[in-house]
Each structure stands twice: as C-alpha cells, then as structure tokens.
Protein backbone atom coordinates (compact mmCIF):
# COMPACT_ATOMS: atom_id res chain seq x y z
CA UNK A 1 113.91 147.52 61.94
CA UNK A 2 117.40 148.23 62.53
CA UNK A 3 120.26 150.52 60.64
CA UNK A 4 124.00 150.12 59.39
CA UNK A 5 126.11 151.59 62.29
CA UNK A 6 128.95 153.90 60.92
CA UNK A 7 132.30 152.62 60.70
CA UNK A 8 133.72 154.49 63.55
CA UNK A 9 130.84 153.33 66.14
CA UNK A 10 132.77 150.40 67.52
CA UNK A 11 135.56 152.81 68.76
CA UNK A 12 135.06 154.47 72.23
CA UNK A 13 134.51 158.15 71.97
CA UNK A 14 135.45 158.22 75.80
CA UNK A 15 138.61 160.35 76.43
CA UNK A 16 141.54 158.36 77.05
CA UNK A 17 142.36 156.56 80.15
CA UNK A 18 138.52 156.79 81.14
CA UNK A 19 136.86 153.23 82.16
CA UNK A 20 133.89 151.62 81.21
CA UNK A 21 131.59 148.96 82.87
CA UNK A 22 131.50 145.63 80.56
CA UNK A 23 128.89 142.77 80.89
CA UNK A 24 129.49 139.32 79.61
CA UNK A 25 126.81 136.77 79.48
CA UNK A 26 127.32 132.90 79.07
CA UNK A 27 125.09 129.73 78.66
CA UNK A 28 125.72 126.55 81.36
CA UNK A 29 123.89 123.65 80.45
CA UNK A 30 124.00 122.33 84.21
CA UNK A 31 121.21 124.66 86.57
CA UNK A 32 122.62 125.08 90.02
CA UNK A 33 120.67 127.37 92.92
CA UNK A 34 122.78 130.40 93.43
CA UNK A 35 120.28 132.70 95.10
CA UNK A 36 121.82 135.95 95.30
CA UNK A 37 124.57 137.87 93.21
CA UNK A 38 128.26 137.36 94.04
CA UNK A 39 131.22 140.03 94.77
CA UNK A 40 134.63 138.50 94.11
CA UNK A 41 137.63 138.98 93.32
CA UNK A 42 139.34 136.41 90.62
CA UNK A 43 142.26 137.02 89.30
CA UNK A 44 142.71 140.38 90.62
CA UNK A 45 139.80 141.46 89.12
CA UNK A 46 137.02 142.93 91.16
CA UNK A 47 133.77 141.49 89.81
CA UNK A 48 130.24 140.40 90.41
CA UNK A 49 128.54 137.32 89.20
CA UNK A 50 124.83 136.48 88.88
CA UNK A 51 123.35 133.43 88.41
CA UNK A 52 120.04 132.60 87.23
CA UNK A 53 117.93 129.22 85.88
CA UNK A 54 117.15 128.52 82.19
CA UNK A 55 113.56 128.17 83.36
CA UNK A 56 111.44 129.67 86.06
CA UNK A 57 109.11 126.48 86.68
CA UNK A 58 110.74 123.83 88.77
CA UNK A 59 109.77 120.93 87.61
CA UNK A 60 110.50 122.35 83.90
CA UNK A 61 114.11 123.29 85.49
CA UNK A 62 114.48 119.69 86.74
CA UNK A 63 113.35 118.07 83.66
CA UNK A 64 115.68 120.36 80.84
CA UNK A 65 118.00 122.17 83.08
CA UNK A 66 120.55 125.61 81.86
CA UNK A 67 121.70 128.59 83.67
CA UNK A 68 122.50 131.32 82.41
CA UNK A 69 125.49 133.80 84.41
CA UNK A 70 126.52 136.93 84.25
CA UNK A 71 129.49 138.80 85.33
CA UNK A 72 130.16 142.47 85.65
CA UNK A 73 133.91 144.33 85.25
CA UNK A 74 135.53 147.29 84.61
CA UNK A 75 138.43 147.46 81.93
CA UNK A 76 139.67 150.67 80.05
CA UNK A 77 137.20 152.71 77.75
CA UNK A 78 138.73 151.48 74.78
CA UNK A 79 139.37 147.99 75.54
CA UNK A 80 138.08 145.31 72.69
CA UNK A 81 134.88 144.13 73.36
CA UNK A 82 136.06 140.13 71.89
CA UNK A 83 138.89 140.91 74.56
CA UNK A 84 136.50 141.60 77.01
CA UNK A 85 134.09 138.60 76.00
CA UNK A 86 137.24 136.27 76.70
CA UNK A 87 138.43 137.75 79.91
CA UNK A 88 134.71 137.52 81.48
CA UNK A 89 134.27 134.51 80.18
CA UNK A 90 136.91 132.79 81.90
CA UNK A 91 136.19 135.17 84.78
CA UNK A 92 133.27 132.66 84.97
CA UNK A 93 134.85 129.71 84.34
CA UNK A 94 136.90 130.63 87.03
CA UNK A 95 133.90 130.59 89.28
CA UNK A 96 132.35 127.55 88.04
CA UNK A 97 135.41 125.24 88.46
CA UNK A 98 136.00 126.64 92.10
CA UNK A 99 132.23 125.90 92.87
CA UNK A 100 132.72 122.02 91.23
CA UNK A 101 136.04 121.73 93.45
CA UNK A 102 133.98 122.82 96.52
CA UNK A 103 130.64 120.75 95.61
CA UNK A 104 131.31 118.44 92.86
CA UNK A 105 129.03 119.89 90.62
CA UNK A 106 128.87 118.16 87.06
CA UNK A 107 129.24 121.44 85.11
CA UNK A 108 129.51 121.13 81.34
CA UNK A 109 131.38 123.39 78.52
CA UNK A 110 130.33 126.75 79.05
CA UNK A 111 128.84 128.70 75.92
CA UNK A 112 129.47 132.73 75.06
CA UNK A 113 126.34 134.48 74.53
CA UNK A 114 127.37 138.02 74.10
CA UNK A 115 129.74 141.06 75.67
CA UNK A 116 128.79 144.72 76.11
CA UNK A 117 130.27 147.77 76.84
CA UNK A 118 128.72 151.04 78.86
CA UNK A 119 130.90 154.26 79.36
CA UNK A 120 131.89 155.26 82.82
CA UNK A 121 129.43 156.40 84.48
CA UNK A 122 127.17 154.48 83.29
CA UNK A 123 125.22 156.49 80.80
CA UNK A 124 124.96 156.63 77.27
CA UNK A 125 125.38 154.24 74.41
CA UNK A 126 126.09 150.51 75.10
CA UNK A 127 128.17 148.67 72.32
CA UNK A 128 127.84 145.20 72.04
CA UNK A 129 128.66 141.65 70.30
CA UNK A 130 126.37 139.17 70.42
CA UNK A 131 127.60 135.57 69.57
CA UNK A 132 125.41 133.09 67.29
CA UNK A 133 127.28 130.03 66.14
CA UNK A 134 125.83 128.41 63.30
CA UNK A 135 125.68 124.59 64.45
CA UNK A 136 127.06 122.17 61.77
CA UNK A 137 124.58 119.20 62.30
CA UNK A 138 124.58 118.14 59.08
CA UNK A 139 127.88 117.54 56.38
CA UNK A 140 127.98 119.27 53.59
CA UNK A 141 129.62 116.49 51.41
CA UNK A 142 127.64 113.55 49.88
CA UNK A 143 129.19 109.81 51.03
CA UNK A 144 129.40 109.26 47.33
CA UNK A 145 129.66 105.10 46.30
CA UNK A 146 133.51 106.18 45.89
CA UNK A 147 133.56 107.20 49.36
CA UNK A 148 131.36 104.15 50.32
CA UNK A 149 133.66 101.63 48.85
CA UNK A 150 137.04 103.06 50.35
CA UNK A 151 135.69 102.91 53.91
CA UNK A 152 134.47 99.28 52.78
CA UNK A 153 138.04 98.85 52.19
CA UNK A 154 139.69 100.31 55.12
CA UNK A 155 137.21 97.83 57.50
CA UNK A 156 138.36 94.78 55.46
CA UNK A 157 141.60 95.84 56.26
CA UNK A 158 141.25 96.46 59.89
CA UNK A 159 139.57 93.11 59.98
CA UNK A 160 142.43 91.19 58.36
CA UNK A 161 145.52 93.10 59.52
CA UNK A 162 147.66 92.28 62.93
CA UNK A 163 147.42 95.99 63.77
CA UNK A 164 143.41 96.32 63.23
CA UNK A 165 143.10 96.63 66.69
CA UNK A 166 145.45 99.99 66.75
CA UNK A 167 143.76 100.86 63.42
CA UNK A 168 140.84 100.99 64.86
CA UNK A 169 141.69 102.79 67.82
CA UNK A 170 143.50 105.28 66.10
CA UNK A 171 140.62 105.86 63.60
CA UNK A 172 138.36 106.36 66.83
CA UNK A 173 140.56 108.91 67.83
CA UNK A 174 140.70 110.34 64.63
CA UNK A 175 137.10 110.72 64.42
CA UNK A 176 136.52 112.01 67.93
CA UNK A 177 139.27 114.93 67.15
CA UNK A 178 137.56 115.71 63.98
CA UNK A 179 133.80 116.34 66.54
CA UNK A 180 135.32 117.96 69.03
CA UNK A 181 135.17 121.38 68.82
CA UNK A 182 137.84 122.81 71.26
CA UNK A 183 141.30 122.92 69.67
CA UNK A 184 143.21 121.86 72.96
CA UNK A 185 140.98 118.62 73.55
CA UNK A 186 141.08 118.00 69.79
CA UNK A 187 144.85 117.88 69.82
CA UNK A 188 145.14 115.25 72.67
CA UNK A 189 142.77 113.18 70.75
CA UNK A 190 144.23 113.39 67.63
CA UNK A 191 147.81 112.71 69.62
CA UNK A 192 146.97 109.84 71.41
CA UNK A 193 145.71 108.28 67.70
CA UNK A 194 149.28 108.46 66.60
CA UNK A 195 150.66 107.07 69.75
CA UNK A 196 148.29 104.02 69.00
CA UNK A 197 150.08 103.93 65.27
CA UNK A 198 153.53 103.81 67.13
CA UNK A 199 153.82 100.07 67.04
CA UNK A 200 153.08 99.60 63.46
CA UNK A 201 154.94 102.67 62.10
CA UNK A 202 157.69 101.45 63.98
CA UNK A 203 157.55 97.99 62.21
CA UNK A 204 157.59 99.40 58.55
CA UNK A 205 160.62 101.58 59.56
CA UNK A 206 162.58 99.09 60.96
CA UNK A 207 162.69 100.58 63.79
CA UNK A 208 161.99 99.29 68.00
CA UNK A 209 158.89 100.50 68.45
CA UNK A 210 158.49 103.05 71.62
CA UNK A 211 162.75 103.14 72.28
CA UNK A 212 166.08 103.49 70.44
CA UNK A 213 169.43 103.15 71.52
CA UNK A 214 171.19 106.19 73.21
CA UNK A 215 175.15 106.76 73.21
CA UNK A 216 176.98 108.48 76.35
CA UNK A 217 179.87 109.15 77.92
CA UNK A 218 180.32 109.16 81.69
CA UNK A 219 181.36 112.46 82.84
CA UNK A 220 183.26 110.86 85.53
CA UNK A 221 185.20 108.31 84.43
CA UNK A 222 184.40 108.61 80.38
CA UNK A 223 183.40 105.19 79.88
CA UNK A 224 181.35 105.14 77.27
CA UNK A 225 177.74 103.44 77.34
CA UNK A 226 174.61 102.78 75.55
CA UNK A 227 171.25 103.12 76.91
CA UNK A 228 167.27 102.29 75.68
CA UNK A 229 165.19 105.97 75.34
CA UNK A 230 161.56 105.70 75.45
CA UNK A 231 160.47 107.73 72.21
CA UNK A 232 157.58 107.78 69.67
CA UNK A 233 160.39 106.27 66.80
CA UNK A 234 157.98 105.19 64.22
CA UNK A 235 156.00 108.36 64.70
CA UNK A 236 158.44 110.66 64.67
CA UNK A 237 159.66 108.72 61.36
CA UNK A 238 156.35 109.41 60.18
CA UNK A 239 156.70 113.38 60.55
CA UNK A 240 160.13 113.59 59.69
CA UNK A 241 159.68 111.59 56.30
CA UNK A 242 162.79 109.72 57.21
CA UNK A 243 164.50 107.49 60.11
CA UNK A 244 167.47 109.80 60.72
CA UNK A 245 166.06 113.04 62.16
CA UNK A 246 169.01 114.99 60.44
CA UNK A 247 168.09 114.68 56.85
CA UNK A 248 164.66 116.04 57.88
CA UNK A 249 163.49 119.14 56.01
CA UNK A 250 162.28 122.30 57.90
CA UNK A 251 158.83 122.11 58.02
CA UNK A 252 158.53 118.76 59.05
CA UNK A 253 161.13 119.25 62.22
CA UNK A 254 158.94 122.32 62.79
CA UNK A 255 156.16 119.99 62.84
CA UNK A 256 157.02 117.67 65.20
CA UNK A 257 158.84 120.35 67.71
CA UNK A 258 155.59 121.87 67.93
CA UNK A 259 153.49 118.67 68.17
CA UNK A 260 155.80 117.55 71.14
CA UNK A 261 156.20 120.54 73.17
CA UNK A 262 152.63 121.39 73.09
CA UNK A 263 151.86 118.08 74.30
CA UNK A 264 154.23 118.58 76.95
CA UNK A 265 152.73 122.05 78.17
CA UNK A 266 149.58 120.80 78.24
CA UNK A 267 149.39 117.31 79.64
CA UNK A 268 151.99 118.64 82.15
CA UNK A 269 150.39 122.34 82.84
CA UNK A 270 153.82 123.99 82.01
CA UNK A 271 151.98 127.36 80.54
CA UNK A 272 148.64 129.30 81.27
CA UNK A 273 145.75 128.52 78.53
CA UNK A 274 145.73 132.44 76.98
CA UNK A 275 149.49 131.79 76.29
CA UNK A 276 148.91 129.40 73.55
CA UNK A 277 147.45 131.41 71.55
CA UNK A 278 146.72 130.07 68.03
CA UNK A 279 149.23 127.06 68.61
CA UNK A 280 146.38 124.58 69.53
CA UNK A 281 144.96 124.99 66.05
CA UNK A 282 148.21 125.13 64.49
CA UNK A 283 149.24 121.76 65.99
CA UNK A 284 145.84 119.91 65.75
CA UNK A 285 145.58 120.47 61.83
CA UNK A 286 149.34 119.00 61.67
CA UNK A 287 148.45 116.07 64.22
CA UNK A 288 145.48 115.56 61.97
CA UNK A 289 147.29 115.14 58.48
CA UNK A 290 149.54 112.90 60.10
CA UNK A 291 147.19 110.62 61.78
CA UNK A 292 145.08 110.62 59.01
CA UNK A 293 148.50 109.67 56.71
CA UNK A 294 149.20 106.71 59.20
CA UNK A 295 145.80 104.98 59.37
CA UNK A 296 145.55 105.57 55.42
CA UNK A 297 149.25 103.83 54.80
CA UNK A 298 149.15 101.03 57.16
CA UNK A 299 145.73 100.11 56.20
CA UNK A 300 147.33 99.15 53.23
CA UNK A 301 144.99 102.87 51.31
CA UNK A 302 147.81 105.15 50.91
CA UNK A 303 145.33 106.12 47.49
CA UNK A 304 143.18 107.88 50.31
CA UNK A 305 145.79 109.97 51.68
CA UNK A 306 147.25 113.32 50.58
CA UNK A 307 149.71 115.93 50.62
CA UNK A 308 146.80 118.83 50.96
CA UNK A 309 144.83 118.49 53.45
CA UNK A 310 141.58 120.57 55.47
CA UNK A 311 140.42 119.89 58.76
CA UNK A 312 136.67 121.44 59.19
CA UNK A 313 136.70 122.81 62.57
CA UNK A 314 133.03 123.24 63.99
CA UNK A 315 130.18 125.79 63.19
CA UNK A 316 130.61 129.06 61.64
CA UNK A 317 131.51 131.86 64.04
CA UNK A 318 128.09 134.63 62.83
CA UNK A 319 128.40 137.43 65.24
CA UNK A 320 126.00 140.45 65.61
CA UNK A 321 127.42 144.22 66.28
CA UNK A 322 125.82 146.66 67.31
CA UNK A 323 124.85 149.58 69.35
CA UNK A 324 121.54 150.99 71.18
CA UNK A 325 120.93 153.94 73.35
CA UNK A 326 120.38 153.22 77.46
CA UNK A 327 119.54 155.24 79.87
CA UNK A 328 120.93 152.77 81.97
CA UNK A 329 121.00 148.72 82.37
CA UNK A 330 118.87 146.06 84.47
CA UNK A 331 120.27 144.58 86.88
CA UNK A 332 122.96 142.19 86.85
CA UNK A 333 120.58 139.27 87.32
CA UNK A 334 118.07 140.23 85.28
CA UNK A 335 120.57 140.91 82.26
CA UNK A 336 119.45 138.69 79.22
CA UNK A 337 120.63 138.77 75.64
CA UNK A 338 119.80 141.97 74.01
CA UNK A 339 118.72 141.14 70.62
CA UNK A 340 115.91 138.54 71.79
CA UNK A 341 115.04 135.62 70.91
CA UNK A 342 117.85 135.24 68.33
CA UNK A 343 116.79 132.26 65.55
CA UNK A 344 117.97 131.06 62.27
CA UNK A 345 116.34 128.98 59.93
CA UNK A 346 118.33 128.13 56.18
CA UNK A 347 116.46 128.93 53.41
CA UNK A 348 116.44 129.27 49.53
CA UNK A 349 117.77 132.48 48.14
CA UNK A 350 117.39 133.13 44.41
CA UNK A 351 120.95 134.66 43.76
CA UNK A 352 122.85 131.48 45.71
CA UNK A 353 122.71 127.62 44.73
CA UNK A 354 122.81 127.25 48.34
CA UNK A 355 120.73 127.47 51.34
CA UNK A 356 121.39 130.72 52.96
CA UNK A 357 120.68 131.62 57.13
CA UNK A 358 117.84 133.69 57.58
CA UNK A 359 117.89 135.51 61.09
CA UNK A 360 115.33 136.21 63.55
CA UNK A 361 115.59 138.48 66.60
CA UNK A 362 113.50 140.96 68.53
CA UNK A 363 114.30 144.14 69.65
CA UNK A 364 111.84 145.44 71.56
CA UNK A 365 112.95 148.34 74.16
CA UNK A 366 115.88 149.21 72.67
CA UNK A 367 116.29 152.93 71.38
CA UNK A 368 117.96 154.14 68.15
CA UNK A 369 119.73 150.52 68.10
CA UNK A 370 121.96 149.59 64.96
CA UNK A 371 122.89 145.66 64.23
CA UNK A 372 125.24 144.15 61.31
CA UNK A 373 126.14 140.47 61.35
CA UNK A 374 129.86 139.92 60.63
CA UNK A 375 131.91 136.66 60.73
CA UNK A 376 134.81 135.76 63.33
CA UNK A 377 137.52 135.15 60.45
CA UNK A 378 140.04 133.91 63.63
CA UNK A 379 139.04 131.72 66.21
CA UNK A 380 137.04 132.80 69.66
CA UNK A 381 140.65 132.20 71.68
CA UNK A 382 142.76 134.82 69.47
CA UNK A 383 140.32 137.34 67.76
CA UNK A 384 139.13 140.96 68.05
CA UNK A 385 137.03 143.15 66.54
CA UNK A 386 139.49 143.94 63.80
CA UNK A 387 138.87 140.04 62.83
CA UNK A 388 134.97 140.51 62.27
CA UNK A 389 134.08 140.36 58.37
CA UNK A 390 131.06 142.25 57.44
CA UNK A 391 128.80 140.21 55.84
CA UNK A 392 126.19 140.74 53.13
CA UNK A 393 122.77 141.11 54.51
CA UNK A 394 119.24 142.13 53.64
CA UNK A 395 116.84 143.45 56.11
CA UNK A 396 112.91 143.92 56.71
C-alpha cells in the first residue's frame, strides 16, 4: 500500500532561493457560513483562506457542527514544513479571532490537521505532514487501594482543616492544569493554585501572608522609612526552600524568576506568543511540583509528595510523513486531508505486553505516494522536522 520514503525526501530539491506554495489545513469545532474564499493579508503575509462545513446536510450541520479551513502561502523552497504548519496555523487563528471581534462568534480551540508543501510552480511532488494525536481518554495507572486511601486522607483533611477551603481550591486548580492541554493556560491554572496556598504557606513560615515590610531611604531628604509590599511571601518561601531569599540555592531562584516573569508577560501581554518558546512548559512542570508540594504539606500528607516529579502532558504527538506525486492540487476549498479517513483502533500485538495503535487510512488517487509515522519528540509550539522520531511500523 505505501513505501519507506528515502531519507533525503523531506529536503527540497528546489534550487536555492526558489519558493514554494504551502497548504495548511485545521479543524474548528464551531461551523460558521463563509461562502466564498478569502484574499488577505495578515501579518504581512499575502494569503487566502477557505472555509468549508464539517457536513454538507443542514440540519446534520446544525445538529453536530465543525468547519474545516484552509489557508494558502508562499514561504521559501526549503522552509520546514512543522514551521510552516505553525505559521498557517496561526495565520488562521488570526482570521478567526478578527471574525469573533467583528461578530461574536463562539469559536473554540482550533485543531492542526496537516501542512503540505508544492514547488514553485506548482508541479511536481507535494511533501506533507499529517497530524494524528493519539487522545489520552483513559489513564494508564490503576487507582490502587494505596492510592484510594491517601485521597481518603487528603478529603478528611480538607474537611477538618481551617484552610480546606484554599485546599480545595488549589487542588481544583491543580487538577484542571493537569487536563488542560495547552501549556500557557495550564500555567495560569496551576499559578493561581499556589496563590490560593499563599495564606497558609504564609502561616507555617511565619510570615504576613500576601506583604512584608520594605526599607527605604528618601532620595530627597534621606529619611529613612518602612513600607508594606504586596508579595506571594509564603509562596515564594515555598520555592526558595527558605524565608530569606539570599540563602536560596540556584535552581530554586531560577525557579521562581521564571515562574514570576512569565506570569507577568502573559497576564500583562508584555511579549508575542512564538517568543516563549519552550518556557510555558518549562514553567508549568515547575508550577506543578510546587503546587502539588503545597497541597501535599499543608494537608498535613507530606508522605505523598516528592522530590521527582512527572507531569503527563496530553496525547501522544503520532505524525504521518510523506510524499505523493501531483499533477497539481484541488482547489483551495475543496482541499481535504490527504491520507483519508485516518483511524486508529489499539490492539493486541504478540511482541508487546501492551496494546499497540493500529492505523487506518485511505489513499485513493494519490500516485507513487510514500507514508512513515514518526513521533513529535518536542512539543507542536517549538518542533521541526528534525524532532520527528521514526517509529517502528508494519504495513499491509
């Protein structure tokens, strides 16, 4: 059904500084009627957006909704295709949140579907990516009677204590962080948890929870003063491992520089989302461990907390690569995805223990086309194609 591609078929054979058309198609869960394709301009970008409904019945487009848009650009011949998938990808996002500011349209979190690449000129080969996440809807750990009996414990506690009420906020917090599935939204979550712990962190330190007391010198006169500065004390006493910020180690004043100034950035806007590169991740995993820490220690279960610690983060990036011969492409709004009808069921495999994804797709009018699924081993918002891992695979 399909063949390996060779190793060098990702890379453009286009000579350099030549362009090349790319295509990036993305899933909308809201429909909206958009009758026509778009020219615009976003960004500085000249591109063209099409816009079509999950479902050509409308009463079955009522009743389930989707949309499904495409957007057209050209970028350099040898530009990476994950690159490209990003850059059209919030080309469209672009488009949808100017359409919701001029209509009020309830859009919800876009999905990536796949990016491809045609030379100029528009003939030849077309490389692609196509994107198929491996939803996590079930965990793979057993709530063991171990497991069962601590969170017996920490409800007890959150029942009894004075600060059950922030327990259990912060634990809601906690746990809504942990489900959500972009890094950026995560972090606030997981943030505002330990701003909930501030009052009874502050308490075991011996601290004034939310202020401390500032020294200063007036530059005019040089009267000295004290002042009250609002500040996460018990929280930041938490991170640093100590009261006085000075005898904190490295790691844990890189912690909490990084914990703070992201907030700041991006509560407050200060820098552009493709700018924070793999920070988001970076600070959520901290936020996490020390949220997690918190609710554990003041809920009276420091047993359940722990110096090592993994934050699952959402389904496993699969991707398929590939290439197929074109003579040249539909039209922007009849563009689908390429492999069709993409599917994955788990199944039994008799050299794992484990249930192992079994993929499904069609590819029906495609010439001399070559497919190998590889894993993203970054996340969506920092990869390329360099960060795709081959993975095993048997074909019929």
């Amino acid at each position: 059904m399909s063949k390996r591609p060779r190793e060098n078929e990702n890379k453009s054979g286009n000579a350099a500084g030549s362009l090349a058309t790319f295509r990036v198609l993305v899933k909308q869960a809201l429909s909206i009627d958009v009758s026509k394709t778009e020219d615009l301009d976003i960004q500085g970008v000249p591109c063209r957006i099409a816009i079509r409904p999950a479902h050509n019945d409308l009463a079955t487009q009522r009743k389930l909704g989707g949309a499904t848009l495409a957007v057209e650009f050209r970028k350099a011949a040898d530009y990476d295709l994950i690159a490209a998938a990003r850059d059209g990808f919030e080309l469209i996002e672009d488009f949808l949140s100017a359409i919701t500011v001029v209509s009020g349209s309830t859009f919800a979190p876009s999905e990536i579907v796949q990016v491809a690449k045609r030379s100029d000129g528009g003939k030849g080969d077309c490389d692609f990516v196509q994107f198929l996440p491996l939803s996590v809807r079930h965990w793979h750990e057993e709530i063991t009677d171990d497991k069962l009996n601590s969170a017996r414990k920490l409800l007890a506690h959150w029942d009894g204590l004075e600060s059950g009420r922030r327990l259990r906020r912060a634990a809601r917090r906690y746990r809504f962080a942990a489900g959500t599935m972009d890094d950026v939204s995560a972090f606030l979550e997981a943030y505002t948890g330990l701003e909930a712990m501030e009052k009874p962190l502050a308490i075991a330190a011996g601290l004034s929870p939310g202020s401390e007391d500032k020294q200063a010198i007036c530059p005019k006169c040089g009267h000295k003063y004290s002042y009250k500065r609002t500040t996460l004390v018990g929280v930041r006493a938490l991170v640093h491992r100590t009261t006085d910020p000075a005898q904190a180690d490295e790691d844990h004043l890189a912690d909490w520089k990084l914990m703070n100034s992201l907030r700041n950035q991006v509560t407050h806007s200060l820098v552009d989302d493709h700018q924070l590169k793999d920070r988001p991740l970076n600070a959520l995993i901290a936020t996490m461990h020390y949220l997690h820490d918190a609710i554990c220690t003041c809920s009276h279960c420091p047993e359940i907390s722990s110096a090592q610690y993994t934050l699952a983060r959402g389904p496993v990036d699969l991707v398929l690569v590939g290439r197929y011969a074109t003579s040249e492409w539909p039209a922007l709004e009849d563009w689908s995805q390429i492999l069709k009808n993409p599917v994955y069921e788990w199944v039994p495999h008799p050299d794992y223990t484990d249930l192992i994804p079994e993929l499904h797709f069609e590819v029906k009018g495609l010439g001399s086309v070559g497919v190998w699924p590889g894993r993203l081993r970054k996340a969506f918002a920092v990869a390329s194609m360099k960060d795709i891992d081959r993975q095993n695979f048997e074909h019929d």
